[in-house]
Protein backbone atom coordinates (compact mmCIF):
# COMPACT_ATOMS: atom_id res chain seq x y z
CA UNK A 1 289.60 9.52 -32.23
CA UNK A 2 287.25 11.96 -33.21
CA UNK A 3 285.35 12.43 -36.63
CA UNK A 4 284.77 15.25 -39.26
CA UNK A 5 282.24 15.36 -41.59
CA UNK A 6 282.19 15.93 -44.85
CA UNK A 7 279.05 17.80 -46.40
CA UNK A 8 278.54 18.83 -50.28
CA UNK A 9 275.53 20.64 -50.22
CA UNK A 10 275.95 24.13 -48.47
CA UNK A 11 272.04 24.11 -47.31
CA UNK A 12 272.73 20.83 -45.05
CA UNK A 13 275.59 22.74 -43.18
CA UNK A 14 273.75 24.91 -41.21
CA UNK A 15 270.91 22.37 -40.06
CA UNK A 16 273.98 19.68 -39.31
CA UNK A 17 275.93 22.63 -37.32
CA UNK A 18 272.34 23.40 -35.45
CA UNK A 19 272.30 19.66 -34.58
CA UNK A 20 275.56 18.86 -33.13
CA UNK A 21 275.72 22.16 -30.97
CA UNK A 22 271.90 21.14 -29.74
CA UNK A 23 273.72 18.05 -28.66
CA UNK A 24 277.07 19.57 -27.44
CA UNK A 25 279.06 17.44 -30.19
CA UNK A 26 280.51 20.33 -32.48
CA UNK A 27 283.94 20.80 -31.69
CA UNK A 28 284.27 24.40 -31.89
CA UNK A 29 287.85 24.60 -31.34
CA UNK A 30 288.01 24.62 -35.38
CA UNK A 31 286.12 26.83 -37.78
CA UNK A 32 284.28 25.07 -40.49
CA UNK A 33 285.87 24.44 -43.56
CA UNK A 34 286.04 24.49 -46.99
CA UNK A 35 288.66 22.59 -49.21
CA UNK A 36 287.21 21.55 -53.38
CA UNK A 37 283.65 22.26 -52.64
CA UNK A 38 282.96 20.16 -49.40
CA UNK A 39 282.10 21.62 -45.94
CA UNK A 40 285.02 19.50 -43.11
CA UNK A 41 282.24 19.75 -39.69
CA UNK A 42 284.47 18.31 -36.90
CA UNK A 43 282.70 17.03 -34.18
CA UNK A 44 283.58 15.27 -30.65
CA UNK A 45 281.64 12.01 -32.58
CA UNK A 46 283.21 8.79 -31.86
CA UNK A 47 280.89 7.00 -34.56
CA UNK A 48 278.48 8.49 -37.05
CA UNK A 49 274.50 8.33 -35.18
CA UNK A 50 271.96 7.35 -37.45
CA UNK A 51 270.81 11.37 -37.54
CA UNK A 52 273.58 11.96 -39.79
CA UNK A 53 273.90 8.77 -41.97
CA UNK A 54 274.76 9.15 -45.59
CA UNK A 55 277.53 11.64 -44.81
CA UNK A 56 281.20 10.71 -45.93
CA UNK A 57 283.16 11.17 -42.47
CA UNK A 58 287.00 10.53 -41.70
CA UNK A 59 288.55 10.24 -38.18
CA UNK A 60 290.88 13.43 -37.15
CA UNK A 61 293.59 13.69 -34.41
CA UNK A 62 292.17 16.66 -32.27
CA UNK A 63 295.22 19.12 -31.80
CA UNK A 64 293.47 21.76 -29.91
CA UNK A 65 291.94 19.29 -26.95
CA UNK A 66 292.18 20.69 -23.61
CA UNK A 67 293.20 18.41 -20.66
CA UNK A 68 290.55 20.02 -18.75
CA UNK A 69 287.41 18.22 -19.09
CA UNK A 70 284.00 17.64 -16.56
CA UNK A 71 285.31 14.06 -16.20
CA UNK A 72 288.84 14.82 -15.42
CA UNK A 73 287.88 17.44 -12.75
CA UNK A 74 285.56 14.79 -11.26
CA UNK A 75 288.09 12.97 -11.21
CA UNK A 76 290.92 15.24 -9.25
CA UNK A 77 287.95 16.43 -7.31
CA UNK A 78 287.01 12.58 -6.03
CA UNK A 79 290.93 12.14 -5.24
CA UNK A 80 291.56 15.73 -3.39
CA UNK A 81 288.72 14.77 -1.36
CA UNK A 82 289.46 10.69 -0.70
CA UNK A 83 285.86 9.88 -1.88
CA UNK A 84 284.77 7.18 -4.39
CA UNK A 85 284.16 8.41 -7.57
CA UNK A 86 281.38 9.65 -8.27
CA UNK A 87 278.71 9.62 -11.48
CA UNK A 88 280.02 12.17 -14.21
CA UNK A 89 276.73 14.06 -15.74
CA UNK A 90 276.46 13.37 -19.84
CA UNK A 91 273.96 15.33 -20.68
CA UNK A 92 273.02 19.61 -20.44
CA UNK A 93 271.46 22.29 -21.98
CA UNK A 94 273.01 26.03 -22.07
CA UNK A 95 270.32 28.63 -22.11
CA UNK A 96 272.03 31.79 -21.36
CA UNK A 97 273.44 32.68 -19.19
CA UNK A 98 272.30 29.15 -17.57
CA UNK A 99 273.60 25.50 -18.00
CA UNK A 100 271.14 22.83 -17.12
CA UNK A 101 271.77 19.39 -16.26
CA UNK A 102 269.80 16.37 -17.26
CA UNK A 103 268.89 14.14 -14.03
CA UNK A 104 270.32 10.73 -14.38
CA UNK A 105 270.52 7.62 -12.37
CA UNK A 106 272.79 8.88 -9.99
CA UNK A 107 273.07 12.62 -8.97
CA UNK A 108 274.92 12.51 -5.97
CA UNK A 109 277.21 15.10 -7.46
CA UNK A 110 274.80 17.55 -7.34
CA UNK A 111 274.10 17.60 -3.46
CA UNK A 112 275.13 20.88 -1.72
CA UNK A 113 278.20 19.19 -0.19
CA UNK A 114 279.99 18.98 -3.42
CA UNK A 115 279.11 22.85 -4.07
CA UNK A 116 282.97 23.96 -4.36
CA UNK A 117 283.23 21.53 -6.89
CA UNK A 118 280.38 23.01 -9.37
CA UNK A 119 281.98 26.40 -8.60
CA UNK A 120 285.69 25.28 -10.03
CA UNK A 121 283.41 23.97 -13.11
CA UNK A 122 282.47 27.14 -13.30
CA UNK A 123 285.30 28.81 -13.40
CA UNK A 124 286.87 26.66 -16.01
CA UNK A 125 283.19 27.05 -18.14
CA UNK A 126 285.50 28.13 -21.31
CA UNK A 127 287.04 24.66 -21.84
CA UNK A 128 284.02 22.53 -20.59
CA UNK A 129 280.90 24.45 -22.33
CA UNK A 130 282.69 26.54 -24.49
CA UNK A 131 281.28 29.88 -23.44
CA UNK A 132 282.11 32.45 -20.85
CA UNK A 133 278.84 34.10 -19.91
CA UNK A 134 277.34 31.08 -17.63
CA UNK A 135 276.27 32.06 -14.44
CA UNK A 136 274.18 29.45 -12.86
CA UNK A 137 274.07 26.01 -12.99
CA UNK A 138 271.07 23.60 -12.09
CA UNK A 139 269.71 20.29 -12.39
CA UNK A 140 266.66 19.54 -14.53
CA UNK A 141 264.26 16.37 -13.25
CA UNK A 142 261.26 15.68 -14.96
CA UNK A 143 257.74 18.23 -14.06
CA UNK A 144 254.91 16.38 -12.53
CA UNK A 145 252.72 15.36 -14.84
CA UNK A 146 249.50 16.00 -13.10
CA UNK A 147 250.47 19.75 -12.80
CA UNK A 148 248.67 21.67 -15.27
CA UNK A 149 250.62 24.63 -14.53
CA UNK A 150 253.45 22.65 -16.26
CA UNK A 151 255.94 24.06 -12.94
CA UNK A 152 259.17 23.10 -12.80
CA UNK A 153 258.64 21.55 -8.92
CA UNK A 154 262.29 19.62 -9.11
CA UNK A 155 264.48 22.55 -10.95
CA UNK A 156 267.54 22.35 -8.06
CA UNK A 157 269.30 25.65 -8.59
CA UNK A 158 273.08 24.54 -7.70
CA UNK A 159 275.16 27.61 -8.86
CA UNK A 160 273.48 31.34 -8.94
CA UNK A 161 270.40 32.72 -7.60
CA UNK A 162 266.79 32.13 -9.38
CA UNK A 163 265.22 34.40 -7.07
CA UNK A 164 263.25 34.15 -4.11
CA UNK A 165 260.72 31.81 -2.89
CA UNK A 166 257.52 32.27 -4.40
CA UNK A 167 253.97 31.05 -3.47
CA UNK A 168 252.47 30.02 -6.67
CA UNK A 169 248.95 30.51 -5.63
CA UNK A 170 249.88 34.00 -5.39
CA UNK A 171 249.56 36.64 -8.09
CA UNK A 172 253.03 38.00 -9.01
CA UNK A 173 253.80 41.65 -9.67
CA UNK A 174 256.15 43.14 -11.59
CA UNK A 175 258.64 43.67 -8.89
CA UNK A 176 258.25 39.76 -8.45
CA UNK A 177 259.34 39.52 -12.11
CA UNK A 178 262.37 41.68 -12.10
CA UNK A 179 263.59 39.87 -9.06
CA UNK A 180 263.55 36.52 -11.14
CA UNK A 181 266.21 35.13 -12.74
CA UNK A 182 265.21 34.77 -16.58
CA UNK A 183 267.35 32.61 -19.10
CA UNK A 184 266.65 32.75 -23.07
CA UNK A 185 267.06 30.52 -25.91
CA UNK A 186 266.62 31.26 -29.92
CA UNK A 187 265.73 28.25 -31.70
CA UNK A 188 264.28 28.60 -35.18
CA UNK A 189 265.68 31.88 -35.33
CA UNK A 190 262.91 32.67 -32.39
CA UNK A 191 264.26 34.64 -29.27
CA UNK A 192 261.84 33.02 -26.07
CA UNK A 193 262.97 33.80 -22.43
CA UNK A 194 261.40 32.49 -19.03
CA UNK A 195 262.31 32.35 -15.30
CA UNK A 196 263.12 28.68 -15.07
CA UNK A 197 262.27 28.65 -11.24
CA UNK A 198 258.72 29.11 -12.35
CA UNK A 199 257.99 27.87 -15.21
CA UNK A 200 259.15 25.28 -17.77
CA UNK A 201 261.07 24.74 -21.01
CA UNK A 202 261.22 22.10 -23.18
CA UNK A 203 264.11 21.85 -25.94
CA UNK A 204 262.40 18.68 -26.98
CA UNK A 205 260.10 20.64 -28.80
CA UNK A 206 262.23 22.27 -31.40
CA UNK A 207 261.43 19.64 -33.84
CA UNK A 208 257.62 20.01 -33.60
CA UNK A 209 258.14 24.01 -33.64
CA UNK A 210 260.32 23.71 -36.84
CA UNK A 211 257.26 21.59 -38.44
CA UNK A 212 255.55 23.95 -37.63
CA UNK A 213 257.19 26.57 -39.56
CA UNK A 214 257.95 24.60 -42.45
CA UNK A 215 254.60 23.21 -43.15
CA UNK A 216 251.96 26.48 -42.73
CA UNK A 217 254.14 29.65 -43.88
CA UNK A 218 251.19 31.32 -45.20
CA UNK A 219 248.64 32.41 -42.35
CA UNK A 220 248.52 36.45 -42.64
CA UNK A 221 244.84 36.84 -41.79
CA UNK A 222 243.97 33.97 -40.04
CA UNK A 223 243.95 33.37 -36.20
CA UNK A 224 245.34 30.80 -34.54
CA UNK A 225 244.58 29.51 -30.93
CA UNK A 226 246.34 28.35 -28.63
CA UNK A 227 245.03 26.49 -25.24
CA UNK A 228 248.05 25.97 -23.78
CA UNK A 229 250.45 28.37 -24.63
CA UNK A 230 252.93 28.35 -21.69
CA UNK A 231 255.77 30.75 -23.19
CA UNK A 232 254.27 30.97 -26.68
CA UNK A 233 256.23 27.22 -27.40
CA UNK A 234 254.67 26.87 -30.49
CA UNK A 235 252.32 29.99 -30.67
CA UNK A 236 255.39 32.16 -31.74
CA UNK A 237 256.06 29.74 -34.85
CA UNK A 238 252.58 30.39 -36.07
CA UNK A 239 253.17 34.21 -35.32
CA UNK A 240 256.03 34.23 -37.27
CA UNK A 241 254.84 32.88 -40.44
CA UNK A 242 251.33 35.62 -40.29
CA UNK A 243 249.34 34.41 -38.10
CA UNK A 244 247.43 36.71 -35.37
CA UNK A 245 247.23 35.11 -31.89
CA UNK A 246 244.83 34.17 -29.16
CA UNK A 247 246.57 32.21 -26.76
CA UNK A 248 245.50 30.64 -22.72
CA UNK A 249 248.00 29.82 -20.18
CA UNK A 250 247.02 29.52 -16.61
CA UNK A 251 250.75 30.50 -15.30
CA UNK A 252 251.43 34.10 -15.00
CA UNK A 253 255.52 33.37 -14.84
CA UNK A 254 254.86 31.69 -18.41
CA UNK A 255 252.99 34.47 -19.51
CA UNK A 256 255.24 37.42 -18.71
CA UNK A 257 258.16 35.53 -20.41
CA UNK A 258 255.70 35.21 -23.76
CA UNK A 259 255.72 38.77 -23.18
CA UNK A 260 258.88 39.58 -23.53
CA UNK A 261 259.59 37.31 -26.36
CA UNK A 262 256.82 39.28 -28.02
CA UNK A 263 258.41 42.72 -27.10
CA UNK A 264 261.36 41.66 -28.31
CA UNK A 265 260.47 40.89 -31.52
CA UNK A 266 258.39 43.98 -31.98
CA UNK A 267 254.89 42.46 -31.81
CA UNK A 268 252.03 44.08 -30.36
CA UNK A 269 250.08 42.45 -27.63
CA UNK A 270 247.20 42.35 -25.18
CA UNK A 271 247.15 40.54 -21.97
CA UNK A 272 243.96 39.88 -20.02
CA UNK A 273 243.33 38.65 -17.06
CA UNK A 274 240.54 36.51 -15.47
CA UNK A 275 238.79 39.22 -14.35
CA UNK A 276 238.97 41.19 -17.16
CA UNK A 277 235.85 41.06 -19.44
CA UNK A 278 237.04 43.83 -22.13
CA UNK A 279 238.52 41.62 -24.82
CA UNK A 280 236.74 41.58 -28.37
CA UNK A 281 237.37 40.47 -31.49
CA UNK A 282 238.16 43.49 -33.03
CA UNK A 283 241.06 43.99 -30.92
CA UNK A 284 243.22 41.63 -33.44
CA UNK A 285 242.97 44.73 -35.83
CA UNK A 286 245.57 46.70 -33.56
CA UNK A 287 247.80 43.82 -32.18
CA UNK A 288 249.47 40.38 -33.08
CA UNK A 289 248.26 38.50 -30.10
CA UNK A 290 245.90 37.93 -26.84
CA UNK A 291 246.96 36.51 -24.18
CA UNK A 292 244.57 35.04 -21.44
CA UNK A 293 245.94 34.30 -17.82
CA UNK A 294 243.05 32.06 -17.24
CA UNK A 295 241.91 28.61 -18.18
CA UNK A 296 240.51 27.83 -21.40
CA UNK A 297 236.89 26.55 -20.52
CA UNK A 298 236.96 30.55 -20.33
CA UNK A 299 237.28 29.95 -24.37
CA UNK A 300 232.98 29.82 -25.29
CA UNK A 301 232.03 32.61 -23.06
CA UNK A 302 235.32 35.20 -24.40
CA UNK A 303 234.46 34.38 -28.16
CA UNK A 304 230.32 34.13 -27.72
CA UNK A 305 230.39 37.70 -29.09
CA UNK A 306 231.95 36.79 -32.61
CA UNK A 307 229.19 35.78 -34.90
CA UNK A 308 229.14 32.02 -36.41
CA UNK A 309 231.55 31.22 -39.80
CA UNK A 310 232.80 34.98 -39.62
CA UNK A 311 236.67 34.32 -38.27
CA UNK A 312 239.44 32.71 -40.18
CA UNK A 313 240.72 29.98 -37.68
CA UNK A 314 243.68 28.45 -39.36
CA UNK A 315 244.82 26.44 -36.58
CA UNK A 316 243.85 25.48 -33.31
CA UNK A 317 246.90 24.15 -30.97
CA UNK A 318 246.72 21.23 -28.07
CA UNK A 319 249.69 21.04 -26.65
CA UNK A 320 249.03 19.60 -23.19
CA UNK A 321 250.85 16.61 -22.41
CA UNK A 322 250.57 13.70 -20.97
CA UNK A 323 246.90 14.66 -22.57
CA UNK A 324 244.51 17.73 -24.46
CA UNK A 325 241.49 15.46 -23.88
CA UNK A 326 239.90 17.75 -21.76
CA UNK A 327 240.21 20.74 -24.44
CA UNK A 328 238.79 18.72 -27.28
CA UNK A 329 235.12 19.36 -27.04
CA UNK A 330 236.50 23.36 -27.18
CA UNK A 331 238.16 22.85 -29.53
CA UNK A 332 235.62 20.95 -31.88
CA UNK A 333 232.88 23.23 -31.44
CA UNK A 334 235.00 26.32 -32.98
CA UNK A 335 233.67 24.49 -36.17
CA UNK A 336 230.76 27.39 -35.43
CA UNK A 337 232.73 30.22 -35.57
CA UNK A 338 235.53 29.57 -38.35
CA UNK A 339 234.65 30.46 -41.99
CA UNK A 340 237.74 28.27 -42.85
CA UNK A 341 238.65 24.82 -42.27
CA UNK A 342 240.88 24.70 -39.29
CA UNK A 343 243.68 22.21 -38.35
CA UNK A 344 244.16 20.83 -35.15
CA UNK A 345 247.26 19.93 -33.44
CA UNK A 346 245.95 17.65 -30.48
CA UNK A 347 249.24 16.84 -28.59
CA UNK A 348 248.85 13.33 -26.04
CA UNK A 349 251.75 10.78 -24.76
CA UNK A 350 250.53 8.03 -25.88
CA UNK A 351 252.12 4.43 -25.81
CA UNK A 352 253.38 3.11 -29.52
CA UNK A 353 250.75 0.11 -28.82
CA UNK A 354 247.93 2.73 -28.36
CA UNK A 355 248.17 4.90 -31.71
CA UNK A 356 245.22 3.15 -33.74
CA UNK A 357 243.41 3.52 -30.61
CA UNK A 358 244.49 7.61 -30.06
CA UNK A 359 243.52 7.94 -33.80
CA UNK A 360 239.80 6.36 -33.58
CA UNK A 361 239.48 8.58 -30.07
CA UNK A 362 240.00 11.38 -32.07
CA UNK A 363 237.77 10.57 -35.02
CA UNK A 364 235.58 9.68 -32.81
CA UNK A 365 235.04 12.89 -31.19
CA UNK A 366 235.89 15.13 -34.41
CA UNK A 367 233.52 13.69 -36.24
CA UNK A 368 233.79 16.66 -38.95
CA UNK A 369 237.38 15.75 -39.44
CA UNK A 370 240.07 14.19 -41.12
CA UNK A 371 243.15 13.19 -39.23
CA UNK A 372 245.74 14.29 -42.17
CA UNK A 373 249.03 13.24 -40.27
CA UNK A 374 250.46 11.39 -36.47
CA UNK A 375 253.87 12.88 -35.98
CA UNK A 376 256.59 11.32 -33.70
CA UNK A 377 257.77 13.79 -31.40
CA UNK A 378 259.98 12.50 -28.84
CA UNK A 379 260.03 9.82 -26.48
CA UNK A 380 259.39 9.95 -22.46
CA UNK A 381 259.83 6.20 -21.80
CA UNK A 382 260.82 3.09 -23.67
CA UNK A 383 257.86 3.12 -26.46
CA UNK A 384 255.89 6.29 -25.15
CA UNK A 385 255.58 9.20 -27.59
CA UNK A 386 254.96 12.50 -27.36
CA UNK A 387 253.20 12.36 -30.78
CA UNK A 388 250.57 15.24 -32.27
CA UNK A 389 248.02 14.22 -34.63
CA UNK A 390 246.94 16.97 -36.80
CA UNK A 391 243.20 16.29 -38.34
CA UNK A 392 241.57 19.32 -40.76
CA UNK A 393 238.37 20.28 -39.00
CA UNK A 394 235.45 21.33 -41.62
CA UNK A 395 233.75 24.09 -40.75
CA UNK A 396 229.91 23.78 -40.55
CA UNK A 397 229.45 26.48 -43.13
């Protein structure tokens, strides 16, 4: 049988409410509850996971449990048709109005010959997700790592159209935009949106952007910058708690969805392009952020302008994975032109062996530092991390 929870304090509900939907395990047939001071969470838990140890927890017979499940209509499905059964997917993401499958070891289910069967899933989307407003369904397998355009190459669209073919050597217009199929998340309390066709998302992240948050709440006038900013991942965290923006993505599909998070929201922006030479400093005086469609060795020559230890650089962010190695010489030498002393997130998958060694590589190289933290992000393979080390750069003033 399934478990509830029971939770005293009232400011762990909504974090432990965050954390089961996140991982589909809130049952959200019942409201939560209050009975003598204690919050009853039930859940579709079978045992408590170590997330949520030190909570009192009781089993409860689930009254409300529909019959209709994704395993028992794999199941019908596999004996309408006479074929052996076949793998049931465990694990998905809804980003509206999109549901998106985890790749597993088997996802023979997902071939186009078993299409009718994803479109009765969708039409019975109320008892299995628990929502009404999916339309398209896809399967998520891991981006190539050497792609620095961070493109989702093996996104398989299964349900729903997510737009057209597109050439990604090729400049989209706006017409190319508002033919794409965008899908949107809030995390954090943070609207972002992006065409999942063409770019990537990562809900793995939500615990680095909620450090984030936490940790630097007070950056009104400062700038932050960002050398990979794909959607604005992490950039609109900083945003949020003050900070003004200058941000470098090399994908113009990432780009335009920052955008619209940022219109959204209300902020003003800039966008320039590689061609574009017009961008000064003083253009942070009128809007919240600057975003570059080019690479970041473009960094030096767009900031040679602003004279040395006269900007506030509060944080610098390196979130390239598998590495930011190539950014960290960049990044060091904006010692020059920071009147502050700037922290640096440098972002690397690195093997749980190999963290002394990560550390002394980036010692090594910001010599003017001092690594203050290495935080555990996720993991991509048994004892690989997505870690960040953040080290406090001192300026040279």
């Amino acid at each position: 049988m399934p478990i509830k929870l029971f939770v005293k304090e009232p400011r762990q509900v909504k974090p432990i409410k965050s954390y089961l939907e996140q991982n589909n395990l809130l049952n959200k047939s019942y409201k939560i509850q209050k009975h003598d001071n204690i919050f009853h969470i039930y859940t579709h838990l079978d045992e408590l996971p170590s997330d949520l140890t030190g909570h009192e927890f009781e089993q409860y017979k689930d009254e409300t449990s529909e019959t209709i499940t994704l395993s028992s209509m794999m199941e019908n499905y596999c004996n309408n048709k006479h074929i052996n059964q076949l793998e049931v997917p465990k694990r998905w993401s809804i980003y509206p109005p999109m549901v998106l499958f985890n790749s597993s070891n088997n996802d023979d289910i997902f071939n186009q010959e078993h299409h009718e069967f994803w479109e009765s899933v969708l039409s019975q989307q109320k008892h299995i997700f628990g929502t009404s407003s999916i339309t398209h369904i896809a399967l998520n397998k891991p981006i190539i790592e050497s792609d620095v355009m961070r493109r989702p190459h093996n996104l398989i669209p299964i349900i729903g159209d997510f737009g057209p073919d597109f050439p990604m050597d090729k400049t989209p217009t706006n017409d190319d935009f508002k033919q794409a199929f965008w899908c949107s998340v809030v995390q954090n309390g943070i609207y972002q949106t992006w065409a999942p066709k063409y770019t990537m998302f990562s809900r793995g992240n939500i615990k680095e952007k909620k450090r984030v948050m936490d940790n630097w709440k007070k950056l009104s006038g400062s700038v932050v910058f960002d050398f990979y900013c794909g959607i604005g991942y992490f950039s609109l965290s900083y945003l949020k708690n003050g900070g003004k923006l200058l941000c470098w993505e090399l994908n113009p599909w990432s780009i335009e969805g920052f955008r619209r998070s940022l219109e959204k929201a209300g902020y003003n922006y800039k966008i320039y392009t590689r061609d574009d030479d017009s961008f000064d400093i003083s253009d942070l005086a009128t809007v919240d952020a600057c975003l570059f469609i080019e690479s970041n060795e473009n960094i030096p020559e767009r900031i040679k302008h602003v004279k040395d230890h006269s900007l506030s650089i509060s944080h610098i962010n390196l979130g390239l994975l598998p590495s930011s190695k190539a950014s960290w010489g960049i990044a060091d030498a904006l010692r020059e032109k920071s009147n502050i002393d700037t922290t640096i997130h440098i972002h690397e998958n690195v093997h749980i062996d190999e963290f002394s060694k990560i550390q002394c590589e980036v010692q090594k190289k910001f010599n003017q530092g001092e690594i203050l933290y290495l935080e555990k992000v996720k993991t991509f393979a048994p004892d690989v991390w997505h870690i960040v080390i953040d080290i406090i750069n001192r300026t040279l003033n």
